[in-house]
PDB file of N, CA and C in Angstrom:
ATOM      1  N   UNK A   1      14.542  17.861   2.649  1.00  0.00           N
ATOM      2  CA  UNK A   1      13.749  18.828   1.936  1.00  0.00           C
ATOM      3  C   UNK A   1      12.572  19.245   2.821  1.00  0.00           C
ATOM      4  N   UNK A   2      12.474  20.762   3.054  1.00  0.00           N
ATOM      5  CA  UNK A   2      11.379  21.386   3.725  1.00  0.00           C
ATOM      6  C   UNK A   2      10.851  21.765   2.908  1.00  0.00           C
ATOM      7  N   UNK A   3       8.905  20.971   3.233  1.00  0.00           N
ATOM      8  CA  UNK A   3       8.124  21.265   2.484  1.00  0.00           C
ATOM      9  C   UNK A   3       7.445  22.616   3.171  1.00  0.00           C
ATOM     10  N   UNK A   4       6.930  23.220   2.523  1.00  0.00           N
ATOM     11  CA  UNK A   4       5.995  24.470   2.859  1.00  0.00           C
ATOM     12  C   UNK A   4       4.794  24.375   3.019  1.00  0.00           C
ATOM     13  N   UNK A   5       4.007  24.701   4.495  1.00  0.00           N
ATOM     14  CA  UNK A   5       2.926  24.526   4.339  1.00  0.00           C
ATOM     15  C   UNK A   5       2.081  24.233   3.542  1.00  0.00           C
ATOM     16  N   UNK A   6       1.195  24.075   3.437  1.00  0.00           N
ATOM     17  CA  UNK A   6      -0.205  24.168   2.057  1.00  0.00           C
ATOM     18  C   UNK A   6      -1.479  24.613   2.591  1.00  0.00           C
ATOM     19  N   UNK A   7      -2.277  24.891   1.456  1.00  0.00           N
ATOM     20  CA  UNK A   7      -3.860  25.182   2.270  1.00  0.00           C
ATOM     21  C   UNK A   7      -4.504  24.331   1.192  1.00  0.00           C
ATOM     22  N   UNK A   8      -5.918  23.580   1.882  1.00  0.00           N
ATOM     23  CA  UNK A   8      -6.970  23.146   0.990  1.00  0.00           C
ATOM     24  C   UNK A   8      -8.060  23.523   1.387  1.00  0.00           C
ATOM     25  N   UNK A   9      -8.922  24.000   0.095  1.00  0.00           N
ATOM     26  CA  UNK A   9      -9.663  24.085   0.466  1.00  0.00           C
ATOM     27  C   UNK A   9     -11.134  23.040   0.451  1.00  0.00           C
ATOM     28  N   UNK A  10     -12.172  23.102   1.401  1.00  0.00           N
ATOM     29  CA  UNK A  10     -13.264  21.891   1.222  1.00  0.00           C
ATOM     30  C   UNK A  10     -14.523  22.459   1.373  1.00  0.00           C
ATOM     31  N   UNK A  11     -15.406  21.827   0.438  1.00  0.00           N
ATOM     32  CA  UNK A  11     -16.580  22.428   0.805  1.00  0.00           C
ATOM     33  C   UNK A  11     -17.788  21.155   0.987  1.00  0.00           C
ATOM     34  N   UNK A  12     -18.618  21.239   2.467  1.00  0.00           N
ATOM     35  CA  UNK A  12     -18.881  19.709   2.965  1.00  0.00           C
ATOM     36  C   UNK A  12     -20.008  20.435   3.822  1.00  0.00           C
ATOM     37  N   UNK A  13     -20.982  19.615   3.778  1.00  0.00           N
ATOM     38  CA  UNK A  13     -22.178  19.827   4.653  1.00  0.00           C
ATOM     39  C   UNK A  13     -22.002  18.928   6.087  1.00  0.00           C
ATOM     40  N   UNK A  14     -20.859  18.251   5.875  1.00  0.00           N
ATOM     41  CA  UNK A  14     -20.537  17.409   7.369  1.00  0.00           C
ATOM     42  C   UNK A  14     -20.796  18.338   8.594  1.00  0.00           C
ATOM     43  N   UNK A  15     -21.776  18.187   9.630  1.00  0.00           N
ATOM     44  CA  UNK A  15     -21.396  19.070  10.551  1.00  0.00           C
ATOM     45  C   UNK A  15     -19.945  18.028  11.634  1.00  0.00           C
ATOM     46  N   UNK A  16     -18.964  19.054  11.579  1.00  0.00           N
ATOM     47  CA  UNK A  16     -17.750  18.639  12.307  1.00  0.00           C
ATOM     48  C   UNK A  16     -16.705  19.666  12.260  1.00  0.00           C
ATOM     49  N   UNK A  17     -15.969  19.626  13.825  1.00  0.00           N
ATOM     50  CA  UNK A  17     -15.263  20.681  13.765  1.00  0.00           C
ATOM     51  C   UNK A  17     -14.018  20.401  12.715  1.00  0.00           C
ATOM     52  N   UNK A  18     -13.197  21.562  12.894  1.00  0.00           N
ATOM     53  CA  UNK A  18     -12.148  21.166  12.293  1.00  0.00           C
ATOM     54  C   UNK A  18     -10.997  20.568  11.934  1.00  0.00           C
ATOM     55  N   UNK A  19     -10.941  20.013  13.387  1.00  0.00           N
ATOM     56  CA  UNK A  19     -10.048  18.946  13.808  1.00  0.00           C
ATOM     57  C   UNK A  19     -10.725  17.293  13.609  1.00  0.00           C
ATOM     58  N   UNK A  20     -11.766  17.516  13.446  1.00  0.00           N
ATOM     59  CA  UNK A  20     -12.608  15.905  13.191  1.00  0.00           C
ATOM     60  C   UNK A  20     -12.466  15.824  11.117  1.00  0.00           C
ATOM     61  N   UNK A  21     -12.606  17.315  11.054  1.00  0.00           N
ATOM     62  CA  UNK A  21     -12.625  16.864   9.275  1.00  0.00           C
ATOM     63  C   UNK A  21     -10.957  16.524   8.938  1.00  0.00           C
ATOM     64  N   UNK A  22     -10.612  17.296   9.418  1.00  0.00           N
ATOM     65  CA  UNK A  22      -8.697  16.892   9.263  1.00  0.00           C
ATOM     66  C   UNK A  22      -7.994  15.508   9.113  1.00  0.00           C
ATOM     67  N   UNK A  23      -8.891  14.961  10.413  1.00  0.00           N
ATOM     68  CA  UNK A  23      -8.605  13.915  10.320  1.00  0.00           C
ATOM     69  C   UNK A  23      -9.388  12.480   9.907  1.00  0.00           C
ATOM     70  N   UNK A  24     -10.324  12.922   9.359  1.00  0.00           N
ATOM     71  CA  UNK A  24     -11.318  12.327   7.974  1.00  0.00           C
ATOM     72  C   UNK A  24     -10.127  12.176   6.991  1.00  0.00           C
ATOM     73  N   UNK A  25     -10.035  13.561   6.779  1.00  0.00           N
ATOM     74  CA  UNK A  25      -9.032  13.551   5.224  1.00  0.00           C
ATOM     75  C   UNK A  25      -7.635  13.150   5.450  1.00  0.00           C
ATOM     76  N   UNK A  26      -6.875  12.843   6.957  1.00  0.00           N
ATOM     77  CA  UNK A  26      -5.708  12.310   7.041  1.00  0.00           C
ATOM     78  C   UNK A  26      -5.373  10.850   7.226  1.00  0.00           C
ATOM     79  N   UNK A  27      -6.714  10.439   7.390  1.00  0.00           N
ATOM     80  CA  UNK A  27      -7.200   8.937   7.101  1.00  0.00           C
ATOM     81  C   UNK A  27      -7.616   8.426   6.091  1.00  0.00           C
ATOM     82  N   UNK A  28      -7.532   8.948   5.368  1.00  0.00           N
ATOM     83  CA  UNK A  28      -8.621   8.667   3.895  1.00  0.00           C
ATOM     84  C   UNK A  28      -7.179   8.131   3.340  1.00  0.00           C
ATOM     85  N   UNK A  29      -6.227   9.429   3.122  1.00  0.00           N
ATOM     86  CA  UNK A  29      -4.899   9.287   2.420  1.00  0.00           C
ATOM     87  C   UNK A  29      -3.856   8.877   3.226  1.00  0.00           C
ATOM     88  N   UNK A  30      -4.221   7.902   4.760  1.00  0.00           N
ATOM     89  CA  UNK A  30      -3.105   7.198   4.938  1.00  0.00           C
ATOM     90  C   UNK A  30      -3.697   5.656   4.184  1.00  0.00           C
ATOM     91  N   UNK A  31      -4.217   5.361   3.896  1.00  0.00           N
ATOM     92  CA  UNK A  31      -4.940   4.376   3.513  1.00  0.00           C
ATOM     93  C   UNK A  31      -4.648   4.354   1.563  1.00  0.00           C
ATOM     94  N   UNK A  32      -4.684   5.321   1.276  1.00  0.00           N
ATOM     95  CA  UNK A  32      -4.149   5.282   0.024  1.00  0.00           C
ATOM     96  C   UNK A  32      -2.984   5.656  -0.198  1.00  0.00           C
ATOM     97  N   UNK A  33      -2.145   5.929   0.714  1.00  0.00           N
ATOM     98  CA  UNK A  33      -0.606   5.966   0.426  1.00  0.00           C
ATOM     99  C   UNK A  33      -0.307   4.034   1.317  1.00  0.00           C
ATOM    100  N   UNK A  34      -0.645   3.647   2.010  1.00  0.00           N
ATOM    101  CA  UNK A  34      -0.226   2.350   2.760  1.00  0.00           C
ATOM    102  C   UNK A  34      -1.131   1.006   1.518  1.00  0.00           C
ATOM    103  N   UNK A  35      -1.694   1.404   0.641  1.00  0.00           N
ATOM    104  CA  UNK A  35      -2.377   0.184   0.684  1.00  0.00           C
ATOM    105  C   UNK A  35      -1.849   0.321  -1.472  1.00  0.00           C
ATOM    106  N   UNK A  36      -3.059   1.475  -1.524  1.00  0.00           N
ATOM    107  CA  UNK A  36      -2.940   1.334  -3.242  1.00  0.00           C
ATOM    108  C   UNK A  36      -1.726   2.403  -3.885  1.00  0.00           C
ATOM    109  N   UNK A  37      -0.935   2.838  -3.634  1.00  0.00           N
ATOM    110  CA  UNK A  37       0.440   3.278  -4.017  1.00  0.00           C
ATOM    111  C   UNK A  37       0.747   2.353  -3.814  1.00  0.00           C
ATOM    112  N   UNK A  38       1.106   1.486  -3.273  1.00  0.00           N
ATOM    113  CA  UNK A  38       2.131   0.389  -3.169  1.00  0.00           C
ATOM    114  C   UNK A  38       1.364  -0.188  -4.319  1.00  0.00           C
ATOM    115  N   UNK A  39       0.671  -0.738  -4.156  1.00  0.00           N
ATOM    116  CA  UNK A  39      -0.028  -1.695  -5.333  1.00  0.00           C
ATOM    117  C   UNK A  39       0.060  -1.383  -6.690  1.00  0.00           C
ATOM    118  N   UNK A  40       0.001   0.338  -6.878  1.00  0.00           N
ATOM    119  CA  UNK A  40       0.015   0.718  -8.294  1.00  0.00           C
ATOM    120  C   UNK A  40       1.528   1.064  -8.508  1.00  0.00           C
ATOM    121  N   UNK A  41       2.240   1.545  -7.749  1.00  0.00           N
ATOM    122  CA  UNK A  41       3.784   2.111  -8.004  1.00  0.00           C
ATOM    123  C   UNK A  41       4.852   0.677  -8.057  1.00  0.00           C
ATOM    124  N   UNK A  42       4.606   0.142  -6.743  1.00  0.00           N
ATOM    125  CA  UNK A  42       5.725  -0.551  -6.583  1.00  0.00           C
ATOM    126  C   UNK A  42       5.113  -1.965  -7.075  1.00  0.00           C
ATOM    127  N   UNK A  43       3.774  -2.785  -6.511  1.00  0.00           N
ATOM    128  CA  UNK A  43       3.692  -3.694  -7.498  1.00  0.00           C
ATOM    129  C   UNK A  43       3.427  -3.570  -9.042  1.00  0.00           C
ATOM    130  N   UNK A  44       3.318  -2.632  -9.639  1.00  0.00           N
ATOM    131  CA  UNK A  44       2.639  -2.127 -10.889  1.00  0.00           C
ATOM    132  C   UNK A  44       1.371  -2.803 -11.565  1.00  0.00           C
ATOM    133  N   UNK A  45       0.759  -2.248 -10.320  1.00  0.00           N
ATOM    134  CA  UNK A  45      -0.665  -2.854 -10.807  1.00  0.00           C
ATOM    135  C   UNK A  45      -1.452  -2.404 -12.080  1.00  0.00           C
ATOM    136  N   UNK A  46      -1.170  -1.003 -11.781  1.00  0.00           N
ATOM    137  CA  UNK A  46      -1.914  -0.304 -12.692  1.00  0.00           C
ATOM    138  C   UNK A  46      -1.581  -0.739 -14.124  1.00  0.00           C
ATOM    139  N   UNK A  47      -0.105  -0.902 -14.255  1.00  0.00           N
ATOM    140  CA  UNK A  47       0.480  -1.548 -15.667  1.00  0.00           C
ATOM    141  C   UNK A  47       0.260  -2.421 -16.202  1.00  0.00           C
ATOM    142  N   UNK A  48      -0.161  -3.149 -15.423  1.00  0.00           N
ATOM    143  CA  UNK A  48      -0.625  -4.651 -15.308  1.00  0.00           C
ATOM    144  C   UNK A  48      -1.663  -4.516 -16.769  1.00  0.00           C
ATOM    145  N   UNK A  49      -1.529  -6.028 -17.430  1.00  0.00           N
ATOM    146  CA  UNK A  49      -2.145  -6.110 -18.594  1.00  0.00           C
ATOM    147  C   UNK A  49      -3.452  -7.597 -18.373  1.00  0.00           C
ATOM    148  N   UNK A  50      -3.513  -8.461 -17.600  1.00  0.00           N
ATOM    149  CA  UNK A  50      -4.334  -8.878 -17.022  1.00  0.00           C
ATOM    150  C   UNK A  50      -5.505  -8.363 -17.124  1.00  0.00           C
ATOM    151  N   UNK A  51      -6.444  -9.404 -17.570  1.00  0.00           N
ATOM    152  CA  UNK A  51      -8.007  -8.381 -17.677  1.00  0.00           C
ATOM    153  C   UNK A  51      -9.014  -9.444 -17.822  1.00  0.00           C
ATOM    154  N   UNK A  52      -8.689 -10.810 -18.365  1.00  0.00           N
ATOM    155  CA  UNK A  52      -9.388 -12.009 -18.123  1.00  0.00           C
ATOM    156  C   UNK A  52      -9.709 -12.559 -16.920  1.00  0.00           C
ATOM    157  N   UNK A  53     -11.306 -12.147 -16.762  1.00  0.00           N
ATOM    158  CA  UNK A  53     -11.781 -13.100 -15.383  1.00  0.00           C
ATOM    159  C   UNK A  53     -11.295 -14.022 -15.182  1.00  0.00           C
ATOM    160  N   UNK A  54     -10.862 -14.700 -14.117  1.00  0.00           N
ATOM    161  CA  UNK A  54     -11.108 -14.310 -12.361  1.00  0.00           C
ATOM    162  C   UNK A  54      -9.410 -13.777 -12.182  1.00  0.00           C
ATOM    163  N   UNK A  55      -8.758 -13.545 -13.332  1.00  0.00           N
ATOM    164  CA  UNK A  55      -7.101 -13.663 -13.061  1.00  0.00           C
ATOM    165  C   UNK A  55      -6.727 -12.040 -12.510  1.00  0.00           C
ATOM    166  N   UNK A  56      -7.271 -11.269 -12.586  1.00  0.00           N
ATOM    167  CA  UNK A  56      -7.450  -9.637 -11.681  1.00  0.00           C
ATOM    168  C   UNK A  56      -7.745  -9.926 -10.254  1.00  0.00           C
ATOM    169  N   UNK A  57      -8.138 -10.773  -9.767  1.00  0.00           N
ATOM    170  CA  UNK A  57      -9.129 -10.999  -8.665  1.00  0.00           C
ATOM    171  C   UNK A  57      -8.109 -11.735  -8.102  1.00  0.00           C
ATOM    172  N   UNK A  58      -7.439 -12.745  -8.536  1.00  0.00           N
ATOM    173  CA  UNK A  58      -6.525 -13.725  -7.959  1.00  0.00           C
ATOM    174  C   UNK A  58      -4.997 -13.133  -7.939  1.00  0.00           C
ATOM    175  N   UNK A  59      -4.470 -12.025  -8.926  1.00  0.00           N
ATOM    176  CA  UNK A  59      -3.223 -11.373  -8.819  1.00  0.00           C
ATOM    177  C   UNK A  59      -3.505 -10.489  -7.927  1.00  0.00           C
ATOM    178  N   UNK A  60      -4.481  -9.614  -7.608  1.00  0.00           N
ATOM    179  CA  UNK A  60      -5.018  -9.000  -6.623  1.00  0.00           C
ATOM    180  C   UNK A  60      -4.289  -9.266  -5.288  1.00  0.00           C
ATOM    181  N   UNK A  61      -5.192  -9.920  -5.191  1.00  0.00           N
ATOM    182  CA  UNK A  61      -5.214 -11.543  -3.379  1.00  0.00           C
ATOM    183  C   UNK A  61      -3.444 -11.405  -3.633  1.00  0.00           C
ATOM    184  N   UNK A  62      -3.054 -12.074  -4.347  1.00  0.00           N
ATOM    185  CA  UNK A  62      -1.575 -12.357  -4.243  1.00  0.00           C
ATOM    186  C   UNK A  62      -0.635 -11.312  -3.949  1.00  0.00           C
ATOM    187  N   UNK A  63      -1.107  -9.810  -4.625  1.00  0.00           N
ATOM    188  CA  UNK A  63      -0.438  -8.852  -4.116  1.00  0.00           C
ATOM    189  C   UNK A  63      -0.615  -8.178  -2.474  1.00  0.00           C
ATOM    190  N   UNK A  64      -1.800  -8.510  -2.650  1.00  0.00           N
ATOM    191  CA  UNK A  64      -2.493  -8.470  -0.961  1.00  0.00           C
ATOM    192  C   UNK A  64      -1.625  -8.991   0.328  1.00  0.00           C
ATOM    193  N   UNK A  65      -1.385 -10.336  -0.535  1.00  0.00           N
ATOM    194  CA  UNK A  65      -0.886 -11.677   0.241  1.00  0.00           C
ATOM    195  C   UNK A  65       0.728 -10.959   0.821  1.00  0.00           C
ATOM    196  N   UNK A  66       1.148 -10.580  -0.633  1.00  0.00           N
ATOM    197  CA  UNK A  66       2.775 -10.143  -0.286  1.00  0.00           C
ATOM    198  C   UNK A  66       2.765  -9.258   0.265  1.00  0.00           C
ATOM    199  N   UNK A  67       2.128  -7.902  -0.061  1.00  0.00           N
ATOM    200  CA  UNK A  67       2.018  -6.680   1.465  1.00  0.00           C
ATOM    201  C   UNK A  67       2.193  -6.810   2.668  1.00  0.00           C
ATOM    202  N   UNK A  68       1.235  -8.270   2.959  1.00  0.00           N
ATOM    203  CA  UNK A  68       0.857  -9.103   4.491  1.00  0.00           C
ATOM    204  C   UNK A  68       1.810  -9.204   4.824  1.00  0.00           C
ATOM    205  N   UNK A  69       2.721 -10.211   4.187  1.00  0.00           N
ATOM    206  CA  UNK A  69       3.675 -11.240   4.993  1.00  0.00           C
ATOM    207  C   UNK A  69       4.726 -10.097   4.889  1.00  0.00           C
ATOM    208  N   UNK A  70       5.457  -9.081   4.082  1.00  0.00           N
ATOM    209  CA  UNK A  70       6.050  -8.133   4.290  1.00  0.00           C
ATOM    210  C   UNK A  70       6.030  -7.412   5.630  1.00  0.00           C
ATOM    211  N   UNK A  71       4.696  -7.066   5.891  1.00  0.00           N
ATOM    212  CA  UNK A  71       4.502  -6.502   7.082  1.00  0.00           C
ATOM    213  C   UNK A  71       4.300  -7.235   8.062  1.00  0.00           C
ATOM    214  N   UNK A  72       3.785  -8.263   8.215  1.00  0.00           N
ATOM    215  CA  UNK A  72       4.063  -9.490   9.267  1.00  0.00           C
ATOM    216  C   UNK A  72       5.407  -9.221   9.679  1.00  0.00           C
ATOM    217  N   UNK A  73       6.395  -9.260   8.602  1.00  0.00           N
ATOM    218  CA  UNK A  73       7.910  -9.565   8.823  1.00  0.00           C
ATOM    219  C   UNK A  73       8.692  -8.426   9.204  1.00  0.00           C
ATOM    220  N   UNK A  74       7.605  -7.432   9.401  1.00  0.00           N
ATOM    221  CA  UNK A  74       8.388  -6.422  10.279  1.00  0.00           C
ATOM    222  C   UNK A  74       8.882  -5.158   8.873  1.00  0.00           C
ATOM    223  N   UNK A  75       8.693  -5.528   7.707  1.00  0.00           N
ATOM    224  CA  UNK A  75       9.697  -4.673   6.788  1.00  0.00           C
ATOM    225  C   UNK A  75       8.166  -2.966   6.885  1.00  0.00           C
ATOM    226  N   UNK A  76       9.091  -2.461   6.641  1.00  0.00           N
ATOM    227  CA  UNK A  76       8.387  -1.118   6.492  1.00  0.00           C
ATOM    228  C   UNK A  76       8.664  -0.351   5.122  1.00  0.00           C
ATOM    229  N   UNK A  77       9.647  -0.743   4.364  1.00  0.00           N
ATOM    230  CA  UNK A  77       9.644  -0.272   2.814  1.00  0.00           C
ATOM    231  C   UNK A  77       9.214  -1.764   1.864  1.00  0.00           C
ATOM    232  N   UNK A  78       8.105  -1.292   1.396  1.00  0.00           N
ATOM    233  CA  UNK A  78       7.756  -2.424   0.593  1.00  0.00           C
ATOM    234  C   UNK A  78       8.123  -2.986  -0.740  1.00  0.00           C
ATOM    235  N   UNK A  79       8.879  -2.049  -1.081  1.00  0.00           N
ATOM    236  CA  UNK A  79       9.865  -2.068  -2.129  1.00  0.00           C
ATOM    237  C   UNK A  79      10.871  -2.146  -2.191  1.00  0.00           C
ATOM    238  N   UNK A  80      11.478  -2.166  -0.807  1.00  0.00           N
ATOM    239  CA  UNK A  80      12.836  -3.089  -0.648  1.00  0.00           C
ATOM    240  C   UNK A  80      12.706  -4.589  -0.084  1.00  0.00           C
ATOM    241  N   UNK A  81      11.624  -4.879   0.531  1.00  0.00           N
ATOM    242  CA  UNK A  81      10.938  -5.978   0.817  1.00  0.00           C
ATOM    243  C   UNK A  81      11.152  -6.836  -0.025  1.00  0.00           C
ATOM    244  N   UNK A  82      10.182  -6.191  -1.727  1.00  0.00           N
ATOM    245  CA  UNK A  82       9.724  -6.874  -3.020  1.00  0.00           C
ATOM    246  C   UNK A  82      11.287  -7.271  -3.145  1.00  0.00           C
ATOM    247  N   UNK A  83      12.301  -6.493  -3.493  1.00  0.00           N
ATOM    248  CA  UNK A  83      13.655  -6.626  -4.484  1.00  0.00           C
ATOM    249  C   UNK A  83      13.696  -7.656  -2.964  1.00  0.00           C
ATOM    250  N   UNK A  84      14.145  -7.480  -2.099  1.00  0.00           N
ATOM    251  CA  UNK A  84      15.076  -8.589  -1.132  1.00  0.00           C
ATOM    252  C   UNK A  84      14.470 -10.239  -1.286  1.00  0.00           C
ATOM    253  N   UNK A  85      13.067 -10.147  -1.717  1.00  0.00           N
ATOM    254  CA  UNK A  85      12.293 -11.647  -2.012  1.00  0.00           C
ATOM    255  C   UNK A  85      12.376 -11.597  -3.259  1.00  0.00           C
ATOM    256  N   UNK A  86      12.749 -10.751  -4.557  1.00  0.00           N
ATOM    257  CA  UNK A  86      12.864 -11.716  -5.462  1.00  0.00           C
ATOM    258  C   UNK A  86      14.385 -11.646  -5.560  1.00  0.00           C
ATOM    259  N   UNK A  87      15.065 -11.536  -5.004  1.00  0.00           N
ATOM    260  CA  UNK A  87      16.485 -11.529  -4.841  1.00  0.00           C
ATOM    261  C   UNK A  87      17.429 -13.121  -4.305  1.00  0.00           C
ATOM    262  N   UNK A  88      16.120 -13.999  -3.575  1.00  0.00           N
ATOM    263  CA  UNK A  88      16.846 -15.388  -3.368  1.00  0.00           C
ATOM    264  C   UNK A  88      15.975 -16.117  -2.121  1.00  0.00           C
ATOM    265  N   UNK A  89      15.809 -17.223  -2.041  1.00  0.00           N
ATOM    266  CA  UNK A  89      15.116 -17.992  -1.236  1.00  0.00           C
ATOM    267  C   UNK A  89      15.145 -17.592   0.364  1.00  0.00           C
ATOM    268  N   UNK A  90      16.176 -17.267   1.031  1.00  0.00           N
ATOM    269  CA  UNK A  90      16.483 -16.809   2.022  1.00  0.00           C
ATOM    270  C   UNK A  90      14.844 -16.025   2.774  1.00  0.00           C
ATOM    271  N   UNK A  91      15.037 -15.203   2.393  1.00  0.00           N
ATOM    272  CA  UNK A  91      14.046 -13.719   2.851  1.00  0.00           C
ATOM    273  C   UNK A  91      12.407 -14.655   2.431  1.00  0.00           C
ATOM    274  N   UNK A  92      12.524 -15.351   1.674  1.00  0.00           N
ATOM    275  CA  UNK A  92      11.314 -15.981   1.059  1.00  0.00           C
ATOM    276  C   UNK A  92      10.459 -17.459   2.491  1.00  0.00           C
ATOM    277  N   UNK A  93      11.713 -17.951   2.672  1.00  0.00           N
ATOM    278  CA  UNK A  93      11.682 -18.985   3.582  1.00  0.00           C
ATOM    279  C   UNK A  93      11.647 -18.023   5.253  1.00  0.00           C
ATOM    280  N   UNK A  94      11.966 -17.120   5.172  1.00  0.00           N
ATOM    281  CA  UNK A  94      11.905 -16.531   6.527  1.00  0.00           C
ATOM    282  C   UNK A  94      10.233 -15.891   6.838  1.00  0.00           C
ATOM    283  N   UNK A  95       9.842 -15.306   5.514  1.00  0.00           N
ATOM    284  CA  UNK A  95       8.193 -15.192   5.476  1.00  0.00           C
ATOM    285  C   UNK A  95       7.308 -16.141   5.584  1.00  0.00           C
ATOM    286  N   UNK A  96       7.133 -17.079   5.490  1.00  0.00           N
ATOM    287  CA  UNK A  96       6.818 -18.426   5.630  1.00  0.00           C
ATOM    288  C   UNK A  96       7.388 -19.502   7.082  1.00  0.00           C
ATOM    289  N   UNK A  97       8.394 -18.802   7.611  1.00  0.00           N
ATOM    290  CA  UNK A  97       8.468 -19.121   8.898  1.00  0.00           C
ATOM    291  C   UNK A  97       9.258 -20.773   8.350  1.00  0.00           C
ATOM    292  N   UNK A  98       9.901 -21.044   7.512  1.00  0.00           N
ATOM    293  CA  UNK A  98       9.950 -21.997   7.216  1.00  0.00           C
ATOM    294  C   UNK A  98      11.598 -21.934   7.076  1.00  0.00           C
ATOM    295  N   UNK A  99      12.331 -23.264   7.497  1.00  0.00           N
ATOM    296  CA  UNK A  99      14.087 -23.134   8.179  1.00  0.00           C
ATOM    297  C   UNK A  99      14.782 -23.797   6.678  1.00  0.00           C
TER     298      UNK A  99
END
């Protein structure tokens, strides 16, 4: 699927050319497509019903944790990652470096 250009527009007192703001804003949203989409889509954070201190804070870390070792392990879809580790010990013991 070919997407079609787009235009946005911004309005910013930053003095910076246009190639420095571009890539302000192409950093901003690689960071929220690599970090919290995953967290809200594929771990379903957002769904998440958790709300008793400190247990947000500690499922957090843990989702953190699994991103890590995902990407440690080389995987680049994190949602085939998730299904292949809860799918059987194998993939689980290989993140952990453990035989």
């Amino acid at each position: 699927m070919i997407k079609k250009p787009q235009t946005r527009y911004y309005i910013s007192s930053l003095n910076e050319t246009v190639e420095q703001f571009a890539k302000r804003i192409r950093d901003y949203w690689h960071v929220e497509n690599k970090v919290h989409y995953v967290r809200d889509v594929t771990q379903g954070e957002d769904a998440s019903r958790i709300r008793v201190e400190p247990l947000p804070n500690i499922f957090a870390l843990a989702r953190n944790f699994a991103l890590n070792l995902y990407r440690e392990n080389g995987s680049k879809n994190m949602a085939q990652a998730q299904r292949i580790a809860g799918s059987g010990l194998d993939f689980l013991k290989s993140l952990f470096r453990m035989k």
